[in-house]
Protein backbone atom coordinates (compact mmCIF):
# COMPACT_ATOMS: atom_id res chain seq x y z
CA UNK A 1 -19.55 -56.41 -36.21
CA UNK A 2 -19.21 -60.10 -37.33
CA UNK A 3 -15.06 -59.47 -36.66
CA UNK A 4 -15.47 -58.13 -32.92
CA UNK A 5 -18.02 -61.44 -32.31
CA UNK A 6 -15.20 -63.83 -33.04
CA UNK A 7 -12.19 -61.05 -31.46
CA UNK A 8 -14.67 -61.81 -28.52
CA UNK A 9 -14.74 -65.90 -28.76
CA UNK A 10 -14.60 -68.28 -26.66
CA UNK A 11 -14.93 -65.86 -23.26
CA UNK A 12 -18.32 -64.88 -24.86
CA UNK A 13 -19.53 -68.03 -25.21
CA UNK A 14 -18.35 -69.26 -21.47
CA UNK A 15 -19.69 -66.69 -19.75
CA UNK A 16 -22.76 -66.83 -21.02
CA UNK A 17 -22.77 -70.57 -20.30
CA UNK A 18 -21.29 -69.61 -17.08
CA UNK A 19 -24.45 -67.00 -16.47
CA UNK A 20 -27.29 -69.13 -17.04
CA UNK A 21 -25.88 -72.04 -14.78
CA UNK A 22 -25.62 -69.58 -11.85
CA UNK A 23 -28.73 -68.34 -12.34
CA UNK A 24 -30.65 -71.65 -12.68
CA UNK A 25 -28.63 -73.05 -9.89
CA UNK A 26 -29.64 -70.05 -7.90
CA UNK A 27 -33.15 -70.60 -8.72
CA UNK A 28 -33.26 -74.13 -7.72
CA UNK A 29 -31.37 -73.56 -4.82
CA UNK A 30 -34.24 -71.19 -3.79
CA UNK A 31 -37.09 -73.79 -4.90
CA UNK A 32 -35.43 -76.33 -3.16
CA UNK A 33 -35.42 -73.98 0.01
CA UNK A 34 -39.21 -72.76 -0.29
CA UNK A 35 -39.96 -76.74 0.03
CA UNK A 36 -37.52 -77.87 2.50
CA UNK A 37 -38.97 -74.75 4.55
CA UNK A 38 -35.33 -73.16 4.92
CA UNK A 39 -33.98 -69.83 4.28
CA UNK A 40 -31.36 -69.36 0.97
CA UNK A 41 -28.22 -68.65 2.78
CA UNK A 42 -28.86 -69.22 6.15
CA UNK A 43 -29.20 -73.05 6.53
CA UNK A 44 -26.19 -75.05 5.88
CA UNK A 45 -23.57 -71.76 6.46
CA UNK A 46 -20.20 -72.40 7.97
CA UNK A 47 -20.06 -71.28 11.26
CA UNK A 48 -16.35 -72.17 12.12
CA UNK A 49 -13.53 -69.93 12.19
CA UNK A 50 -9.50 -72.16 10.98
CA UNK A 51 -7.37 -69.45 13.16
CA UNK A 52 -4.00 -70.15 11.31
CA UNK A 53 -2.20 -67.76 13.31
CA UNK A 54 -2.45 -69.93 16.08
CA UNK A 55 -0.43 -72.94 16.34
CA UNK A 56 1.30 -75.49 18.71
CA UNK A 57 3.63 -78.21 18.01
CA UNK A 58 4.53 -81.12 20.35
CA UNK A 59 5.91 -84.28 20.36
CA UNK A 60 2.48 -86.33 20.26
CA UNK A 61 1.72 -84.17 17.04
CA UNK A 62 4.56 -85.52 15.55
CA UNK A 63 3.71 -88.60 16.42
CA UNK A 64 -0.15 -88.68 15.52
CA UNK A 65 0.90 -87.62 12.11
CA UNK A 66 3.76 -89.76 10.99
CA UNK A 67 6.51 -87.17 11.32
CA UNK A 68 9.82 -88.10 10.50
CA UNK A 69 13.25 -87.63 12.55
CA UNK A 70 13.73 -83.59 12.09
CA UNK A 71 10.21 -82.99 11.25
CA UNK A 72 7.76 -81.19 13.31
CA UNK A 73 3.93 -80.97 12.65
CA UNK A 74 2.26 -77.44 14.05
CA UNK A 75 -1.57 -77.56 14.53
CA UNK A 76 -3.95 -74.86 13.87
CA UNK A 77 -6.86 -74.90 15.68
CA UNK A 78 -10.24 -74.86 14.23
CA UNK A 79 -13.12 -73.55 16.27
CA UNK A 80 -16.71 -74.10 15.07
CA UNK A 81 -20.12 -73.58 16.73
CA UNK A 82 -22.21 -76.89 17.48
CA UNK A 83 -25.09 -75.14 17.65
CA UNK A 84 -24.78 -72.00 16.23
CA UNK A 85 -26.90 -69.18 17.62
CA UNK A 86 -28.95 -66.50 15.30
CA UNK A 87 -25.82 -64.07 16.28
CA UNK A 88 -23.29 -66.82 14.56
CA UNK A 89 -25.07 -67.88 11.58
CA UNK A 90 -25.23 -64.26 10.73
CA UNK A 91 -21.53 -64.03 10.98
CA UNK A 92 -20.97 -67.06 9.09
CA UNK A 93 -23.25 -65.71 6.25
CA UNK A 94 -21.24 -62.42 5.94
CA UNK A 95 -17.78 -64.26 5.87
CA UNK A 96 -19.12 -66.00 3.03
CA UNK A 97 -22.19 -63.86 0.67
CA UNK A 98 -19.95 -60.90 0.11
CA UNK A 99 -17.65 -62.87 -1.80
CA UNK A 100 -20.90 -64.38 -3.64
CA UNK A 101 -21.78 -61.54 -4.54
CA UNK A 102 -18.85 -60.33 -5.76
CA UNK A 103 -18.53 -63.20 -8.19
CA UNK A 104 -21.78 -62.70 -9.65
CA UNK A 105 -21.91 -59.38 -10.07
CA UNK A 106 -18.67 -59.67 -11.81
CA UNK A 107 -19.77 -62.86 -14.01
CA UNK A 108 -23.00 -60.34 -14.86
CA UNK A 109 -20.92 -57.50 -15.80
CA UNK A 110 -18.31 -59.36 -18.22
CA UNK A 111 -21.50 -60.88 -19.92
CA UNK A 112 -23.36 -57.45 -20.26
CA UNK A 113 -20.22 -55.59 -21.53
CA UNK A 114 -19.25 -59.14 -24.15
CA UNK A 115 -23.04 -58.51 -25.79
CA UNK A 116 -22.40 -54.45 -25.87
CA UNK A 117 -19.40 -55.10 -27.34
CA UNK A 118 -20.41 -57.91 -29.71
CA UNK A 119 -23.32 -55.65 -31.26
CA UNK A 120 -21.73 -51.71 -31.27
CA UNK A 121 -17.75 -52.96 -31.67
CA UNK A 122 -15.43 -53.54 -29.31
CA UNK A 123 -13.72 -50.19 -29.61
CA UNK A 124 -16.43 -47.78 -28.56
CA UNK A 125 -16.80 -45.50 -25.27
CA UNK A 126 -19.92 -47.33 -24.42
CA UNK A 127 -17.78 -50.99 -24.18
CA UNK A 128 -14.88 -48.60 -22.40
CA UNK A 129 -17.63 -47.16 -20.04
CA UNK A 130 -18.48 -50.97 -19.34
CA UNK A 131 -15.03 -52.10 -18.64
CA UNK A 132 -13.60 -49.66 -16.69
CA UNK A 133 -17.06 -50.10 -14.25
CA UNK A 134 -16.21 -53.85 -14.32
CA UNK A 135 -12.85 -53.05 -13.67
CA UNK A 136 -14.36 -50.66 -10.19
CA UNK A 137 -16.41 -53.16 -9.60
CA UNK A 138 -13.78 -56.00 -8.63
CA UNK A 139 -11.32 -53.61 -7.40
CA UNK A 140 -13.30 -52.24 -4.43
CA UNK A 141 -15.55 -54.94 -4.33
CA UNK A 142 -12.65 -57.41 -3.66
CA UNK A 143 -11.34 -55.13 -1.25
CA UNK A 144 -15.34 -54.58 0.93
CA UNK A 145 -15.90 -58.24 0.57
CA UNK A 146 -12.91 -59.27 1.93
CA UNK A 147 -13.00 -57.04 5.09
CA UNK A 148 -16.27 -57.92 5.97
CA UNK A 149 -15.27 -61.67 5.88
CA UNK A 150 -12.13 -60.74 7.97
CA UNK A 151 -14.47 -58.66 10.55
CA UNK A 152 -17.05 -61.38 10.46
CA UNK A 153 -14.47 -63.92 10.84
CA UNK A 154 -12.83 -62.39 14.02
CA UNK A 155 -16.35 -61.32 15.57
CA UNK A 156 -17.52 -65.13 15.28
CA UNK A 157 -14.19 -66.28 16.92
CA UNK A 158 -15.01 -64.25 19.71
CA UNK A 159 -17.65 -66.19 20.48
CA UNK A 160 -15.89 -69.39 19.80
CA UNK A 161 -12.71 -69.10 21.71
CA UNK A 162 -12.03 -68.05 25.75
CA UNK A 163 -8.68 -66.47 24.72
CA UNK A 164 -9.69 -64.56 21.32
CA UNK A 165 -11.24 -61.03 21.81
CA UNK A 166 -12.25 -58.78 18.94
CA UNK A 167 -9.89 -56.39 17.70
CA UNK A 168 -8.03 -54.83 15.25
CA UNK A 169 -5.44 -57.00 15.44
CA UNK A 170 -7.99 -59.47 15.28
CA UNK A 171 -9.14 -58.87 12.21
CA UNK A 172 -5.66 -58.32 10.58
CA UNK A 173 -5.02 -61.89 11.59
CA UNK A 174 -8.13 -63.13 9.64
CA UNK A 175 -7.50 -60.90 6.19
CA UNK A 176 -6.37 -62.86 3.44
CA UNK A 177 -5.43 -59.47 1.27
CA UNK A 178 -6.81 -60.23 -2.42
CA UNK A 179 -3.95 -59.05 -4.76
CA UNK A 180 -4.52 -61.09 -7.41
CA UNK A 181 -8.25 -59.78 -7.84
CA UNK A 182 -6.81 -55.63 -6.87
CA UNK A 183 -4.50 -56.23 -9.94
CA UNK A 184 -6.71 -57.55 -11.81
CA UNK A 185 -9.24 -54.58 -11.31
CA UNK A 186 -6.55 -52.32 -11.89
CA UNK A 187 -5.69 -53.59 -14.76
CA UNK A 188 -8.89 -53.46 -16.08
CA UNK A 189 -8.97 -49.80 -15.48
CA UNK A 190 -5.94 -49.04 -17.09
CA UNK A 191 -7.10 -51.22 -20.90
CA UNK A 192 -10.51 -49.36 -20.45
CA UNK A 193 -8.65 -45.81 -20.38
CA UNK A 194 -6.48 -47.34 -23.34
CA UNK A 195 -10.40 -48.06 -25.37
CA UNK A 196 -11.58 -45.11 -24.59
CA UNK A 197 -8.63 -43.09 -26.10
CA UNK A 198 -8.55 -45.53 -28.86
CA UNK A 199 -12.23 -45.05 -29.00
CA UNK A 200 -12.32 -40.87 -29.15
CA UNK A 201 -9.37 -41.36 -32.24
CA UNK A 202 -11.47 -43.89 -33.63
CA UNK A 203 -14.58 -41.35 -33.90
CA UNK A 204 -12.52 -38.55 -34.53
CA UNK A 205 -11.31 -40.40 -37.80
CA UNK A 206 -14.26 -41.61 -38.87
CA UNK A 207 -15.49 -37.85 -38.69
CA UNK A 208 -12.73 -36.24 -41.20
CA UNK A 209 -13.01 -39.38 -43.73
């Protein structure tokens, strides 16, 4: 197994770094709250909504911000909450946690299936099992974390700005549409199918030998 360990290096190596920061970072972050008498992920959460559908441009605009002759500067409005309400905070902690948790579920995943993998072999079902779950993992996960920011996002506006109402379109407006991480997951998916194939000729060969 000595040859999948180093097939694995360095992304074994920095994620496991990467795993115990989070984790003691975490657990400060919660020590630090249990003193401070706060709650993890409440205190401190942004509470404003950047509506960058919106936008104006104007001649003092230009002027405010330097513009040059043929230029024109567009503003996007920025609402946030002075003093945010029970109601807002809890928005502003679902545009934000889902996406948390994504990340370290993801980060705890890739570590789990880089030790499988270093002590079985990279090309067994058990290390295919574990990627094509990571691979589930950030596809939907990217795509349930980022509409309940977008929801969250346009519910908070709503009780930001006069104008804004909560809709569909709404929450259209506010999704930014992760491809990069939906590729990514699908890709992941398609090399764990590839292992596990590999995998079932790999055991199949080993059998008639």
């Amino acid at each position: 197994m000595s040859e999948d360990r180093k097939l694995l290096e360095p992304l074994s190596t920095v994620v496991s770094a990467g795993v115990r920061l989070l984790i003691s970072l975490l657990l400060a972050g919660f020590v630090l709250s249990v003193f401070n008498g706060s709650v993890p992920f409440w205190d401190g959460m942004n509470t404003c909504v950047t509506a960058d559908w919106i936008t104006s441009s104007s001649a003092p605009n230009d002027a405010a911000f330097g513009a040059r002759d043929g230029a024109r500067v567009s503003a996007i409005p920025q609402y946030c909450a002075e003093n945010p309400t029970a109601g807002q905070q809890t928005l502003g902690i679902l545009s934000e946690v889902p996406s948390l948790v994504l990340l370290i579920g993801g980060l705890v995943l890739l570590h789990r299936l880089l030790r499988s993998a270093a002590r079985e072999g990279v090309y067994t079902l058990h290390a295919a099992s574990r990627l094509r779950f990571l691979g589930c993992w950030l596809l939907v996960g990217s795509l349930v974390a980022e509409a309940t920011r977008a929801v969250s996002q346009a519910a908070l506006l709503d009780t930001l700005a006069e104008d804004a109402q909560f809709s569909a379109e709404a929450v259209l407006h506010a999704t930014q549409f992760p491809y990069l991480a939906i590729l990514t997951g699908l890709g992941l998916l398609a090399f764990a199918r590839i292992m596990r194939v590999g995998a079932t000729m790999r055991e199949d060969l080993e059998g008639t030998v």
